[in-house]
N, C-alpha and C. Protein backbone atom coordinates (compact mmCIF):
# COMPACT_ATOMS: atom_id res chain seq x y z
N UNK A 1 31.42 -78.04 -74.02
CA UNK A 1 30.67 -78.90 -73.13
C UNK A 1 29.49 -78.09 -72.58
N UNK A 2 28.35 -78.62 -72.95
CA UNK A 2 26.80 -77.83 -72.13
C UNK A 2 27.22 -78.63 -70.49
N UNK A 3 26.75 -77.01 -70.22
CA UNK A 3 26.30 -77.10 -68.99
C UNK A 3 25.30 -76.54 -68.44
N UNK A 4 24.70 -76.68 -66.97
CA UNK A 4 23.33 -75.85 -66.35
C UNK A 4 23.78 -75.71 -64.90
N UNK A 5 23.49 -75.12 -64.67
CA UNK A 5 23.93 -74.28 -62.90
C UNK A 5 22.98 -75.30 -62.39
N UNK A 6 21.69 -75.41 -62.71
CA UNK A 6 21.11 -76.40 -61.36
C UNK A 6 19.95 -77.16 -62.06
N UNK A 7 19.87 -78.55 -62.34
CA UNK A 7 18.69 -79.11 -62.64
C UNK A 7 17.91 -79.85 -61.66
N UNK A 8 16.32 -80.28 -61.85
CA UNK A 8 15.71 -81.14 -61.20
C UNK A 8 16.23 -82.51 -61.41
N UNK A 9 15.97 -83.30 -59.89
CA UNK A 9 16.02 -84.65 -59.92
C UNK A 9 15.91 -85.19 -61.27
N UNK A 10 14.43 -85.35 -61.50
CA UNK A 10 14.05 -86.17 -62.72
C UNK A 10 14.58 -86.00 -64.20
N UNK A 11 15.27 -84.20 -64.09
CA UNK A 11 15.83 -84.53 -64.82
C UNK A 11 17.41 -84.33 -65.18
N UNK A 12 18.01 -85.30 -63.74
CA UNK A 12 19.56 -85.47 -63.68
C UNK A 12 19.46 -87.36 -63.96
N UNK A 13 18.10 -87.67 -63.45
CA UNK A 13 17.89 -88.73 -63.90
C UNK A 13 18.18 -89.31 -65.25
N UNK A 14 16.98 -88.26 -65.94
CA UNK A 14 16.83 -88.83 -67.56
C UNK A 14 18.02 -88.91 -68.09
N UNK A 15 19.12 -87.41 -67.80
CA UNK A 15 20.38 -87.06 -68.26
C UNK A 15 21.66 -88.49 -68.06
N UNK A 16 21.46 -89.19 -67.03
CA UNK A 16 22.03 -90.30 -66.30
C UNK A 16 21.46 -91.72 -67.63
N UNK A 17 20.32 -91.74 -67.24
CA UNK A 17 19.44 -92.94 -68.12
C UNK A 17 20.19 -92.58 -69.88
N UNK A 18 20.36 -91.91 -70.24
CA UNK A 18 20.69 -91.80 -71.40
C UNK A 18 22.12 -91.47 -71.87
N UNK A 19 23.01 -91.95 -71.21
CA UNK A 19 24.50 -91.54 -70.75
C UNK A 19 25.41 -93.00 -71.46
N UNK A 20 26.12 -93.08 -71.45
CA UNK A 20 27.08 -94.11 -72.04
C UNK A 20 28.08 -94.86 -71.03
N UNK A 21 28.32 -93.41 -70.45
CA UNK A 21 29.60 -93.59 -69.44
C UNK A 21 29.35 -91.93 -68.35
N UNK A 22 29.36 -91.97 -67.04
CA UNK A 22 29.77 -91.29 -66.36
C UNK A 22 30.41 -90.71 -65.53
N UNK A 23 31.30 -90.06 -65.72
CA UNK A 23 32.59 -89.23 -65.76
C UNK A 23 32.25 -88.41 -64.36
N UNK A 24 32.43 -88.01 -63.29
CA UNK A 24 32.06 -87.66 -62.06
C UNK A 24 32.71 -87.83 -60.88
N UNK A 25 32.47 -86.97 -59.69
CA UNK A 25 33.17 -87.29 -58.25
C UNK A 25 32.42 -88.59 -57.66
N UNK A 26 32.79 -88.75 -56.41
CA UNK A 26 32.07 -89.88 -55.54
C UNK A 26 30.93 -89.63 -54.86
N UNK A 27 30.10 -88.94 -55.85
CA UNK A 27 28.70 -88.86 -54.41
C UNK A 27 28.38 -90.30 -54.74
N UNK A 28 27.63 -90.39 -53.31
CA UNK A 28 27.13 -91.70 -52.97
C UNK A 28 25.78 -91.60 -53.81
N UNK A 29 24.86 -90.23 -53.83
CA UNK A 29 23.56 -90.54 -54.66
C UNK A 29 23.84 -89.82 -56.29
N UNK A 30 24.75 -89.66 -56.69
CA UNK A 30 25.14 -89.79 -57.90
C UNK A 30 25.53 -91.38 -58.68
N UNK A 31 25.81 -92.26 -57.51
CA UNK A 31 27.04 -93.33 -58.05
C UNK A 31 25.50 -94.02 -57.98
N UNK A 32 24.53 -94.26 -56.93
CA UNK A 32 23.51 -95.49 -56.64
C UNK A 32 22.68 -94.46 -57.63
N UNK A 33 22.31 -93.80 -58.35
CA UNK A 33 22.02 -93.53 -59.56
C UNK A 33 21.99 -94.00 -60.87
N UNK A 34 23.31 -93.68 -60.89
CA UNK A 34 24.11 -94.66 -61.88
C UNK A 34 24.20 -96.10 -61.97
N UNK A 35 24.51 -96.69 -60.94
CA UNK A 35 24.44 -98.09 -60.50
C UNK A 35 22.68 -98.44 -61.15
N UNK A 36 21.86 -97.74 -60.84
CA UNK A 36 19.93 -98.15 -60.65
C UNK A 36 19.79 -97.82 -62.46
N UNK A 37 21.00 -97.40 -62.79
CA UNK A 37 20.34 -97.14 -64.52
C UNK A 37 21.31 -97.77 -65.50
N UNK A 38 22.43 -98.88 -64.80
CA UNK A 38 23.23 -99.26 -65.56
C UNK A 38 24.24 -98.70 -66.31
N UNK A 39 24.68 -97.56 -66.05
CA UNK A 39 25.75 -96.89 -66.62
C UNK A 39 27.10 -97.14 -66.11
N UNK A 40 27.83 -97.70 -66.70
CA UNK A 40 29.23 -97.52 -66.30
C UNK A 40 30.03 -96.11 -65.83
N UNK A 41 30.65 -95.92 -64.87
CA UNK A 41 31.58 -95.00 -64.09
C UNK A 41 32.94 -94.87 -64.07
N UNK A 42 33.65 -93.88 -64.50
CA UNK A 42 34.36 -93.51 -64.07
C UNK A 42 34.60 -92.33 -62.68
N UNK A 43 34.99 -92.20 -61.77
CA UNK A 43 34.59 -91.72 -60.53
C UNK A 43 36.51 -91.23 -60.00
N UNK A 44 36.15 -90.13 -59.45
CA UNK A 44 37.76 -89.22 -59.51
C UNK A 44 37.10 -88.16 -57.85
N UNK A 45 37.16 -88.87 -56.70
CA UNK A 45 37.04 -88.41 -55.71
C UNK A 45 37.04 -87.02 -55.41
N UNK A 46 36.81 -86.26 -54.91
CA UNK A 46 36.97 -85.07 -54.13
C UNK A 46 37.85 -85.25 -53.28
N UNK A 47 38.96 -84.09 -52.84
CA UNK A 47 40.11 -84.63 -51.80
C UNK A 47 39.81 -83.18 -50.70
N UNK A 48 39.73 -83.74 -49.56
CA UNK A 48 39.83 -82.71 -48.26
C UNK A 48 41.08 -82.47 -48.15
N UNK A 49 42.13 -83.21 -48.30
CA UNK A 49 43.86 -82.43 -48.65
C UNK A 49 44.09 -81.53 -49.73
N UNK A 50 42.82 -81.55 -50.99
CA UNK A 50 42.73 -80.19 -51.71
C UNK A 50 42.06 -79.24 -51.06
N UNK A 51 40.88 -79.92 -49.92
CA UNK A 51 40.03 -78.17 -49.35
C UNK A 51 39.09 -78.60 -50.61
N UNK A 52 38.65 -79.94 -51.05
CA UNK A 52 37.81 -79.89 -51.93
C UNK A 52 36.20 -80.22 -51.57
N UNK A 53 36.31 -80.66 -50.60
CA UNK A 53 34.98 -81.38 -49.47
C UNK A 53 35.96 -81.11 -47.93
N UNK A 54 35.10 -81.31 -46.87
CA UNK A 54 35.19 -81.27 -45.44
C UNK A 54 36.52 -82.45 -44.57
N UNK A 55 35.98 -83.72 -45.39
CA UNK A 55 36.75 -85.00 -45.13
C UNK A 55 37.22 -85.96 -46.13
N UNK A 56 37.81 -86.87 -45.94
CA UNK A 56 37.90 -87.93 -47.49
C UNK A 56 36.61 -88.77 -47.53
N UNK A 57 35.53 -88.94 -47.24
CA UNK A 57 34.43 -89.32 -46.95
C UNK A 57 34.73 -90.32 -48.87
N UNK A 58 34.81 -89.23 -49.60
CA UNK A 58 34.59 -90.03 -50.88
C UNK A 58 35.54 -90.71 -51.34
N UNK A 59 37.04 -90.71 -50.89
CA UNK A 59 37.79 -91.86 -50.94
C UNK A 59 37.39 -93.20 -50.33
N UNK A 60 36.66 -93.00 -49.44
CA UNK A 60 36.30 -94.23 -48.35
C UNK A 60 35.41 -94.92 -49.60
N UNK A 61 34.47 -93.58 -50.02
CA UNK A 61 33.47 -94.69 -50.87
C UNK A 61 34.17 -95.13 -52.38
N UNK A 62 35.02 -94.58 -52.90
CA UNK A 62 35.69 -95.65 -53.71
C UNK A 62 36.46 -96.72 -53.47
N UNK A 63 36.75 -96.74 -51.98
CA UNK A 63 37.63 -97.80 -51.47
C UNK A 63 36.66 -99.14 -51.89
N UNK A 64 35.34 -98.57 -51.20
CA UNK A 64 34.04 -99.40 -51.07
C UNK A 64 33.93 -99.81 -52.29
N UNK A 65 33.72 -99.05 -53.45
CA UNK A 65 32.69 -99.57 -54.22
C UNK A 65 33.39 -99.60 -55.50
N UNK A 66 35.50 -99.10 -55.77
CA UNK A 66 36.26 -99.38 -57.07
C UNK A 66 35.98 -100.58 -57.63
N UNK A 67 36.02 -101.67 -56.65
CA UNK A 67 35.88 -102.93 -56.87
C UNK A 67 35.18 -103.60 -57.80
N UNK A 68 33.91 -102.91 -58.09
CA UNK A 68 32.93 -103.45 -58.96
C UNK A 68 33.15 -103.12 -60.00
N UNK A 69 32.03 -104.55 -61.03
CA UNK A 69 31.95 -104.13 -62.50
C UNK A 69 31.31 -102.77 -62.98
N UNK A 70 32.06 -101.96 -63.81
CA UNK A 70 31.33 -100.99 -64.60
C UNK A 70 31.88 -99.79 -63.85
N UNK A 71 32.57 -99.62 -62.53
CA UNK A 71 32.66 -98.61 -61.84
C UNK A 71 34.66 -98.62 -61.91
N UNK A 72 34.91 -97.67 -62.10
CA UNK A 72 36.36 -97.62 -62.22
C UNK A 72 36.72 -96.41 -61.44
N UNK A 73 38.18 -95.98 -60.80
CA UNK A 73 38.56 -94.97 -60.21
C UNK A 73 39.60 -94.29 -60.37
N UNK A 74 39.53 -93.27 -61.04
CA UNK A 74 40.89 -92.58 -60.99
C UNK A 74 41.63 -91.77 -60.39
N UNK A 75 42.85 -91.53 -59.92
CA UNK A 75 43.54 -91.02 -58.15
C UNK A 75 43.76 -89.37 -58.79
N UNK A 76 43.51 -89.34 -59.79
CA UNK A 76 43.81 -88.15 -60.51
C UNK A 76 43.98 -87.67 -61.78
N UNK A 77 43.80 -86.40 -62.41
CA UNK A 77 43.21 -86.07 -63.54
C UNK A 77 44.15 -86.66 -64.64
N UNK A 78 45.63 -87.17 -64.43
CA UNK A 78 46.63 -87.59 -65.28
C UNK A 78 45.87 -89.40 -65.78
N UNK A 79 45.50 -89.97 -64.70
CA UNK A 79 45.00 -91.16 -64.39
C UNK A 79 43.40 -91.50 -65.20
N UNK A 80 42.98 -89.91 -64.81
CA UNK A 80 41.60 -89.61 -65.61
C UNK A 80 41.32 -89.84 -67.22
N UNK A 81 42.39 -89.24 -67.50
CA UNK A 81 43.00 -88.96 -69.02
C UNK A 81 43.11 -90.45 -69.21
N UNK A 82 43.48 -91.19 -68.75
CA UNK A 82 44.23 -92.31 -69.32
C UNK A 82 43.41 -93.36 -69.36
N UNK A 83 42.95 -93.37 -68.40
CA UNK A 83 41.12 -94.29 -68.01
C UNK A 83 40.19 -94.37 -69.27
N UNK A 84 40.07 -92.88 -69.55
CA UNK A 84 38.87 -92.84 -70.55
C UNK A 84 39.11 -93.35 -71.74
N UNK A 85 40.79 -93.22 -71.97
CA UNK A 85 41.18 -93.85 -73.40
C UNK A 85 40.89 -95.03 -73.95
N UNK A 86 40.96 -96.06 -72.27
CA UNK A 86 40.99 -97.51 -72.22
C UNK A 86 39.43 -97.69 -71.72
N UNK A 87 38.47 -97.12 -71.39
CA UNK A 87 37.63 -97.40 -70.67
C UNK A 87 36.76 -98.44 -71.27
N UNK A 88 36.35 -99.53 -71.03
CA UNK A 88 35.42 -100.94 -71.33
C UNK A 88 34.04 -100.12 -71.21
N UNK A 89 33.38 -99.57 -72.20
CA UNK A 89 32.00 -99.40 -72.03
C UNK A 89 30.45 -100.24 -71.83
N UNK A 90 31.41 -101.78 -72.34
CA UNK A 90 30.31 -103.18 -72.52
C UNK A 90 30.33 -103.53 -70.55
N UNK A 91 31.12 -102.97 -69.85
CA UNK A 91 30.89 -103.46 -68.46
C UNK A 91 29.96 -102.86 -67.58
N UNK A 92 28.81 -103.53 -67.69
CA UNK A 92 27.93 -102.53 -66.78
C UNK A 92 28.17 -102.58 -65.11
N UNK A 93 27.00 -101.73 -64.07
CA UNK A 93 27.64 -102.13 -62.75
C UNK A 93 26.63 -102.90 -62.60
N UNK A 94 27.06 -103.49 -61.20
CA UNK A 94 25.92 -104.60 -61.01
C UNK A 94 24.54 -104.16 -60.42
N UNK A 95 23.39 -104.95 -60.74
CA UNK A 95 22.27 -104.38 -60.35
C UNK A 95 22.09 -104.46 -58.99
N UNK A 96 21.17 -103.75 -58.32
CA UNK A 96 21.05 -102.68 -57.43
C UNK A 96 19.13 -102.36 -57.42
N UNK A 97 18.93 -103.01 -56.12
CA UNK A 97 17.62 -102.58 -55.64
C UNK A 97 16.96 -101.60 -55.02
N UNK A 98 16.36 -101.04 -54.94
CA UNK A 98 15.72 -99.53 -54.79
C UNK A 98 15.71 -99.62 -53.35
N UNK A 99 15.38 -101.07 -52.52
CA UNK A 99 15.37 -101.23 -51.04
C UNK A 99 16.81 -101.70 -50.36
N UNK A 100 16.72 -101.32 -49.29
CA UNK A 100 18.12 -101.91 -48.33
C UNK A 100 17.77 -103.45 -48.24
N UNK A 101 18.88 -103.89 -47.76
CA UNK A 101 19.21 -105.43 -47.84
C UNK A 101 18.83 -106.18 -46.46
N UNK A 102 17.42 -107.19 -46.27
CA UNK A 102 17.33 -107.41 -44.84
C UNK A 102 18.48 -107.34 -43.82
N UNK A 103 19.61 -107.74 -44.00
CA UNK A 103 20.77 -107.78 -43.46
C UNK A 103 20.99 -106.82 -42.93
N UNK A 104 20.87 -105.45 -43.57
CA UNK A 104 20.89 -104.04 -43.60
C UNK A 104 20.55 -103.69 -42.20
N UNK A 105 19.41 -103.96 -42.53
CA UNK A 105 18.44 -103.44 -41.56
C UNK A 105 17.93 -104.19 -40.74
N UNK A 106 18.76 -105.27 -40.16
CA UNK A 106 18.75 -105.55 -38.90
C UNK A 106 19.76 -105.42 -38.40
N UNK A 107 21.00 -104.93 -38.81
CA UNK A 107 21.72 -104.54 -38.31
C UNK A 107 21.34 -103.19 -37.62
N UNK A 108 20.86 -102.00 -38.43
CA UNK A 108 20.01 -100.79 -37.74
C UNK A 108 19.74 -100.99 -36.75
N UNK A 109 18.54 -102.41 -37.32
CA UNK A 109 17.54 -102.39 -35.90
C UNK A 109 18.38 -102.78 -34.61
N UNK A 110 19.43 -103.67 -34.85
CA UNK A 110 20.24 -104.40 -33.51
C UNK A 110 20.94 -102.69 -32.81
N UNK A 111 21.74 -102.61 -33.76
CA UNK A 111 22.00 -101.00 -33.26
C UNK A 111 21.47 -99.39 -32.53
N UNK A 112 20.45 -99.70 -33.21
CA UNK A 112 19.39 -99.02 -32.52
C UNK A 112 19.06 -99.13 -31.29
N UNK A 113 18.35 -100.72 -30.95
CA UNK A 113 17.95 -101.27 -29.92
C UNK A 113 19.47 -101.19 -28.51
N UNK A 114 19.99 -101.70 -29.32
CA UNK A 114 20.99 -101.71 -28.43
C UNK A 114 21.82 -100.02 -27.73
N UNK A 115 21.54 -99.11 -28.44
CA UNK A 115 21.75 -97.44 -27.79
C UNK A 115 20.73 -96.78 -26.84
């Protein structure tokens, strides 16, 4: 398996844009990446009960976002294994706009205003 200690944005991008399926933890700007280029996910959290990140921050976001088409989750590397065997590559995730959702952001704004 190639690997690189550290690439640019644009080109973790291209690497993403030209991908089939991606195999990865739960970052949030890894996954809305993925999501903005149509690649299907498989996604295998980071655990703070391993000492692997600070908090479960990235369980929360698979709680959030297993749900969807194209994005799948596995609780662990046994689960991992078994995912990829079966994995639906024709399911993309759903599209995904570069801007927040008015909704979004009036909620901000109410929040804001209101502190």
């Amino acid at each position: 398996c190639r690997y690189e200690n550290m690439i640019s944005p644009p080109e973790f991008r291209k690497h993403i844009e030209n991908s089939s399926l991606l195999v990865m933890h739960a970052g949030v700007g890894s996954i809305v990446t993925g999501i903005e280029c149509g690649v299907p996910m498989l996604l295998m959290p980071r655990l703070a009960s391993l000492k692997e990140t600070r908090n479960e921050h990235q369980t929360a976001t698979v709680n959030r976002l297993g749900h969807l088409p194209g994005i799948k989750i596995a609780k662990d590397e046994i689960e991992l294994i078994s995912m990829l065997e079966t994995f639906d590559y024709d399911i993309k995730p759903i599209e995904m706009g570069s801007e927040a959702s008015p909704r979004l952001i009036r909620t901000l704004r109410q929040f804001i205003d209101d502190a």
